[in-house]
Each structure stands twice: as C-alpha cells, then as structure tokens.
Protein backbone atom coordinates (compact mmCIF):
# COMPACT_ATOMS: atom_id res chain seq x y z
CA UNK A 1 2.23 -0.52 -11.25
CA UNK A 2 1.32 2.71 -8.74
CA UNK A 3 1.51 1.77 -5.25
CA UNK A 4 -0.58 4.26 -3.03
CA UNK A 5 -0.95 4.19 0.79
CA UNK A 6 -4.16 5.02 1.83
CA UNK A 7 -3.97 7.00 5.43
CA UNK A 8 -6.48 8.00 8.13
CA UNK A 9 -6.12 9.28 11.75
CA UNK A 10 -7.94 9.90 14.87
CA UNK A 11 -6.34 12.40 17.04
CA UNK A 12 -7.57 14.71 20.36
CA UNK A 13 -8.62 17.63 18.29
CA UNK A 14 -8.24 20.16 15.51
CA UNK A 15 -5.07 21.27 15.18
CA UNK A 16 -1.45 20.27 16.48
CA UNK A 17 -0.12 23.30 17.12
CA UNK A 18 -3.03 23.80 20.11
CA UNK A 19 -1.65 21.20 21.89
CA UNK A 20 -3.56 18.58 20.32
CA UNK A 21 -2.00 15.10 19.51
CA UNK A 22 -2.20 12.14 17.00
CA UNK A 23 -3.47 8.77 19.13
CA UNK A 24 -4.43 6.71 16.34
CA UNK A 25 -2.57 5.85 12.77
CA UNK A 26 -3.93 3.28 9.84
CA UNK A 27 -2.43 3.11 7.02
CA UNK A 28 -3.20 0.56 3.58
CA UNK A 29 -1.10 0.13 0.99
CA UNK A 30 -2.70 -0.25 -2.59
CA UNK A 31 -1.54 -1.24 -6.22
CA UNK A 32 -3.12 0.09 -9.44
CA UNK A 33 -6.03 1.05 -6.78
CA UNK A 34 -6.84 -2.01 -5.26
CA UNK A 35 -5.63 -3.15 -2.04
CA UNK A 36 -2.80 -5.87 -1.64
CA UNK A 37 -3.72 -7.06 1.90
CA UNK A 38 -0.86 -5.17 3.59
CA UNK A 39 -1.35 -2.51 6.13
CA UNK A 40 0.43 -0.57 9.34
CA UNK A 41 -2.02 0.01 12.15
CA UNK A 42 -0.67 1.76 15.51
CA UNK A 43 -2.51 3.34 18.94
CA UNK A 44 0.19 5.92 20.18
CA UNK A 45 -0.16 7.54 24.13
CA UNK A 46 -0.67 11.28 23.43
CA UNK A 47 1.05 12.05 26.99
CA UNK A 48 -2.16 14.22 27.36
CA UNK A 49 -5.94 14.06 28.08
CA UNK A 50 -9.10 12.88 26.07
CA UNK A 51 -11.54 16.03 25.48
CA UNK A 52 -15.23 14.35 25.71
CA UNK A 53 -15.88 15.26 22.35
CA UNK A 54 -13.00 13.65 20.67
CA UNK A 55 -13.80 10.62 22.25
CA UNK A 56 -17.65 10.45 21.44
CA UNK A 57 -16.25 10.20 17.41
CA UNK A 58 -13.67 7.48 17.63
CA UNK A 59 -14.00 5.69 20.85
CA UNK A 60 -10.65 6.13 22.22
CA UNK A 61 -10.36 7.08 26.23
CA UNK A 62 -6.98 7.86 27.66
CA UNK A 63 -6.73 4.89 30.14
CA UNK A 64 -7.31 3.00 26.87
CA UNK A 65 -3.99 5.02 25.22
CA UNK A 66 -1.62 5.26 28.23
CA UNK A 67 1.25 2.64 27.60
CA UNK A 68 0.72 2.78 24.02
CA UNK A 69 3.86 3.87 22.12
CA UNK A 70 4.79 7.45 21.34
CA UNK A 71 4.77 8.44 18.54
CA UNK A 72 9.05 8.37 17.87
CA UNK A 73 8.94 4.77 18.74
CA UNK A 74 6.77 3.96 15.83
CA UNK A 75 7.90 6.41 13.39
CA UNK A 76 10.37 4.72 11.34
CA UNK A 77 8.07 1.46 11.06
CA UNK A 78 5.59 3.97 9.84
CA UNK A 79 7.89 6.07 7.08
CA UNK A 80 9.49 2.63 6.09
CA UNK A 81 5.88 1.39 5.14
CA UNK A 82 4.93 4.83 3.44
CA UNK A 83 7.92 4.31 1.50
CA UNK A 84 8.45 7.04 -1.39
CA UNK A 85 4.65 6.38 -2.12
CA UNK A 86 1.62 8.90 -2.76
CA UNK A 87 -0.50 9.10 0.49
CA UNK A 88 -4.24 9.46 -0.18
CA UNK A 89 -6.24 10.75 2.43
CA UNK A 90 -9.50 12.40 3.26
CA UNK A 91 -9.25 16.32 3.73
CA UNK A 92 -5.71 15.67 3.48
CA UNK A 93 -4.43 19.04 5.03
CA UNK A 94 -5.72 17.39 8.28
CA UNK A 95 -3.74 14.47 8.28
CA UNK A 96 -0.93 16.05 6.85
CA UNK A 97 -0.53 18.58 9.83
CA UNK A 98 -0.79 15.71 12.26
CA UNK A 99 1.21 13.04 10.84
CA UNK A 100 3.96 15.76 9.83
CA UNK A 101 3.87 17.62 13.05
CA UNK A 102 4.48 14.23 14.74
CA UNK A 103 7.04 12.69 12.31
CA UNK A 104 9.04 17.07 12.89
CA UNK A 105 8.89 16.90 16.58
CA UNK A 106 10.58 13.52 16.55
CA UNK A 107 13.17 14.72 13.68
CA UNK A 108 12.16 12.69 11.40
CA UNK A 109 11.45 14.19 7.77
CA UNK A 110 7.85 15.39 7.00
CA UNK A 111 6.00 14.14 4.17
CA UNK A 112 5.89 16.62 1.69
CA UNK A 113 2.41 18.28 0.43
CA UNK A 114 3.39 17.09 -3.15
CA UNK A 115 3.14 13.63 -2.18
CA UNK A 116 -0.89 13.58 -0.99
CA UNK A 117 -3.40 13.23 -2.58
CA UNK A 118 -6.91 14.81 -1.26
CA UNK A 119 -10.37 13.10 -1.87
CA UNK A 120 -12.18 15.29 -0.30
CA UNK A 121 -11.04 17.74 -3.42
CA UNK A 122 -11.74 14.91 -5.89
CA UNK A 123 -15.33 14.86 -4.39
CA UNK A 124 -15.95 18.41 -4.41
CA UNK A 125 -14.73 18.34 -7.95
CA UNK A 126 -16.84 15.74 -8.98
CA UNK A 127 -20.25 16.34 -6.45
CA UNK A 128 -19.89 19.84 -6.50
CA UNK A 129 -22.33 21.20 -3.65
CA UNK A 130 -23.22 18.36 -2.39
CA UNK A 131 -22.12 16.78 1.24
CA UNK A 132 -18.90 14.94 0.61
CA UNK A 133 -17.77 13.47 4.33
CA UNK A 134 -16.37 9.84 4.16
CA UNK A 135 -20.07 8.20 5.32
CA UNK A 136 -21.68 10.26 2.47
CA UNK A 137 -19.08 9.11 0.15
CA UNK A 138 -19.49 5.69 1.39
CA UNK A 139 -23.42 5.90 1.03
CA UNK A 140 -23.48 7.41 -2.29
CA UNK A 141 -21.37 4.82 -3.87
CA UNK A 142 -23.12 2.28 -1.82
CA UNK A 143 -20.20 1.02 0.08
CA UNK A 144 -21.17 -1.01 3.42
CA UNK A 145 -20.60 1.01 6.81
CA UNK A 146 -21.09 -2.24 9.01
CA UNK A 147 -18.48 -2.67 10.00
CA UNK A 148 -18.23 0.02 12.27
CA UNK A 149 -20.37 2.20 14.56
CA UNK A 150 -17.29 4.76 15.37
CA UNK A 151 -14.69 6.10 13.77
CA UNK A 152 -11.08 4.20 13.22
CA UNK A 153 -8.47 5.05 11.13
CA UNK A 154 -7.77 1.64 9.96
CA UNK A 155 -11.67 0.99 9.22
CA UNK A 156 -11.81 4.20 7.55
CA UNK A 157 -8.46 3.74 5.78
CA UNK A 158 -10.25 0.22 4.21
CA UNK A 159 -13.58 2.40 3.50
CA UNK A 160 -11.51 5.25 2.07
CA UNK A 161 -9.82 2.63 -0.31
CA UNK A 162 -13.18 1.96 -2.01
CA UNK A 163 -14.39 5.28 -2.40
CA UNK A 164 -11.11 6.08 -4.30
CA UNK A 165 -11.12 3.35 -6.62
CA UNK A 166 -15.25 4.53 -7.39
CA UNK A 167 -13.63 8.11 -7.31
CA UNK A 168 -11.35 7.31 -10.12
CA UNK A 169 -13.57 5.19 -12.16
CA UNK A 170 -15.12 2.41 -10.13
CA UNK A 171 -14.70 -1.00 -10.79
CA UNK A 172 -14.76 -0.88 -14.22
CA UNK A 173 -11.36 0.83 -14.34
CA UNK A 174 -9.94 -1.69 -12.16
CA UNK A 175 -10.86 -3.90 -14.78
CA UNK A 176 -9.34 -1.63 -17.76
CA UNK A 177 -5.94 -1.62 -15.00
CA UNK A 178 -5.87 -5.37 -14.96
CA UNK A 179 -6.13 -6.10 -18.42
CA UNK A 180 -3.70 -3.79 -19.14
CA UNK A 181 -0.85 -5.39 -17.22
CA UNK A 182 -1.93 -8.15 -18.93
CA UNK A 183 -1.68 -6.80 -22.11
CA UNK A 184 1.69 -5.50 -21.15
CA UNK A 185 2.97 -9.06 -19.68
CA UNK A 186 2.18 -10.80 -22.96
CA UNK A 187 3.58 -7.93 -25.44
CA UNK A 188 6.73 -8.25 -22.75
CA UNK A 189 7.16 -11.89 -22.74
CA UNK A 190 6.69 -12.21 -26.53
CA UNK A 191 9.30 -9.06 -26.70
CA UNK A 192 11.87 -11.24 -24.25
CA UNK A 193 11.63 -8.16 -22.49
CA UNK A 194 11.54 -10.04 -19.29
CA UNK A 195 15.18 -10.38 -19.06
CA UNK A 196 17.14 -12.82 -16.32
CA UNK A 197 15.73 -12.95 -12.88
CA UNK A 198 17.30 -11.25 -10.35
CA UNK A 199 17.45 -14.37 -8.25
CA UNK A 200 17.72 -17.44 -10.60
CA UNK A 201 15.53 -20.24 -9.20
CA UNK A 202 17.10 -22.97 -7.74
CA UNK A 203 17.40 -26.45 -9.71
CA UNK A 204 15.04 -28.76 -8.73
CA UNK A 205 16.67 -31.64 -9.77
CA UNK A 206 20.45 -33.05 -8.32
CA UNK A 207 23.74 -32.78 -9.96
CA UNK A 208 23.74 -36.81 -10.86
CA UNK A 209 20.27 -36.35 -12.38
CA UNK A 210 21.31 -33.77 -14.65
CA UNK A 211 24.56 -35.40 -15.59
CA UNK A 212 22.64 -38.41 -16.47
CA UNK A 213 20.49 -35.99 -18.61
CA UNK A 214 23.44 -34.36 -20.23
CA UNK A 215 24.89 -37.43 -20.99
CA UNK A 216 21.60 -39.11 -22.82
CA UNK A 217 21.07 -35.50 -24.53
CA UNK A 218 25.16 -35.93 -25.76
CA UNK A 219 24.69 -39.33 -27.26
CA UNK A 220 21.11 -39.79 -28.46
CA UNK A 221 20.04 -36.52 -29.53
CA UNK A 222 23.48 -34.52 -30.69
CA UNK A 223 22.94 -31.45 -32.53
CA UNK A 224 18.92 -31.66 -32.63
CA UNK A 225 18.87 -31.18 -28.81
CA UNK A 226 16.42 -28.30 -27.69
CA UNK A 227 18.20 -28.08 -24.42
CA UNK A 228 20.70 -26.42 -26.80
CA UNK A 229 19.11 -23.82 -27.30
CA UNK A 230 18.97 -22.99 -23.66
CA UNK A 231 22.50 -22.79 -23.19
CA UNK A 232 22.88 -25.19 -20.03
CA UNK A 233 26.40 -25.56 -18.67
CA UNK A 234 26.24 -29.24 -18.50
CA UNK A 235 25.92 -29.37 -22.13
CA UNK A 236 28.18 -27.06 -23.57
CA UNK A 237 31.08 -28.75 -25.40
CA UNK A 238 34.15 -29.67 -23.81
CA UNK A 239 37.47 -27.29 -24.72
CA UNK A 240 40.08 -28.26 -26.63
C-alpha cells in the first residue's frame, strides 16, 4: 500500500531567504489515497513580526505565535511522521523552500525535491488554462469549504487530501484501490503467502485447558485429529 503525507503551511511571506519564516505546519498521512485518521499539526514562534497581509490570509497574529515552539524543537516529531514517504503539496516549490529551509537551519536533513509531489502541476496538466488555486480546486470538484473562512494548513492539508484523490481518479479509483487489496489478500491467503506473524498471538486459553485438550485429542481421536495438522506442541508425540 502507498502511504503519502499530505503537507500545507502558513508562513510570514514569500520566500525564506528574505527573512521570512514558517509559523504554521499540518501535515496528513494517507494510504492508497485515502486518509487513515493520523496527522501532525504544529504553531511554531517565528522569533519575528506578522506583516498585515500575511495575517489577513491565515489568521495568525504574533502575540498568538510567541511561546509557540521553534521550529528545532518540533523537527524530529515532524521528519519522524514524514517518514521516507512522498509529500504532496500544493505549489510544492513553496512548501518545499520553507519546510527545507527550516528543517537546514536546524541541521536537520532537507527533504529532497524527488520526494514531492506538486498538484498544482497535476491541475495545470489536467485544467490547462484554467484557475487552479486550492478553493478553485475545491469548488470544481465540489468539495465543501465550510469548514473554514481562513486559511490553515491542517484544514487545507484535509481539503488538499480530497482534491488529490479526485485528481487521480476520484472516488471511483479508490474503489478500483480497495478491491484490489482485496483481490490481493484472497489470491495471498489461498497462496499461504501470508506466512507466520511477526508477533504470534497469545493463547487464549490456560496451560491445564489445553492439556486436557491434548489429552482427549490423544485418546479419542488418534491419528484422525485435525489439530494434527496444525502442528501444536502439546500434541506432538513423545520421544523415544
């Protein structure tokens, strides 16, 4: 299965190398392009002011961020999460240059540009000329905006998620994705391709029951005992 994290930001500006900073990280992590339920979500103090105009799109004021963690103290929960997974963003170059510009200056590795994944390309590819923000996305495939009136990265990371499953296919290929594992589980369990858990379950019954069992199995059954065929411990046959 192809787990994804689906990433958004809110930040003081255009570009980190201007002095502006990331304040605002959500991330969602999805399998087979549907979401699991699982998500990071962090407000980090940019150690700088708000600029008016930045704040009009996502709401964020810098009494609201001071004593919010930097950005070091909440990098390794974040690259932990990310794990060695694609990231899928929205104009991904501007995400990119934040979150890596954040993850350098704290000496922690950036995520390479392999790794993303750009929607705003798969848009253009697909709606060529048209207007191909995240609302008109949203609109278009007529996903609710409700549930927020500004901008958030973990709203827009849960709004971005739908847009890329209708980007690659809609529902319909969630659908083909899910009957495909199943497919796959079946042919697999038929196969035996399954194999030993990693962790065997623990018995749910005691050590007298199952001697009592063993013993019943010994002298009523014999030979014609299923449990045989299973191998148990209990019943194998006593050594010379």
């Amino acid at each position: 299965m192809a787990r994804e994290i689906i990433l958004d930001t809110e930040t003081t500006g255009f570009d980190p190398k201007t002095g502006d900073r990331l304040v605002e990280i959500g991330c969602i992590e999805v399998v087979d392009y549907m979401p699991t339920g699982r998500s990071f979500h962090e407000y980090c103090d940019p150690l700088r002011d708000m600029p008016a105009e930045a704040e009009k799109v996502h709401g964020l004021s810098a009494a609201f961020l001071t004593g919010k963690p930097k950005f070091h103290e909440i990098a390794d929960k974040f690259l932990e999460f990310v794990g060695d997974s694609v990231v899928v963003a929205h104009n991904a170059s501007f995400d990119r240059s934040f979150v890596n510009f954040e993850l350098e200056k704290c000496g922690r590795p950036p995520l390479p540009e392999e790794r993303w994944v750009d929607t705003l390309a798969m848009a253009k590819k697909r709606f060529p000329g048209m207007y191909n923000s995240l609302d008109a996305l949203c609109k278009r495939f007529k996903i609710s905006l409700d549930s927020r009136d500004k901008h958030g990265a973990l709203i827009d990371s849960h709004l971005l998620a739908e847009v890329y499953l209708e980007l690659q296919g809609g529902k319909e290929r969630a659908l083909e994705l899910t009957h495909a594992v199943a497919v796959n589980a079946v042919s697999a369990a038929r196969a035996g391709g399954y194999g030993a858990r990693p962790r065997p379950l623990p018995f749910r019954s005691t050590d007298a029951e199952r001697a009592v069992h063993a013993d019943w199995v010994k002298s009523t059954l014999k030979d014609k005992a299923v449990w045989l065929k299973f191998a148990l411990p209990e019943l194998a046959p006593a050594s010379e």
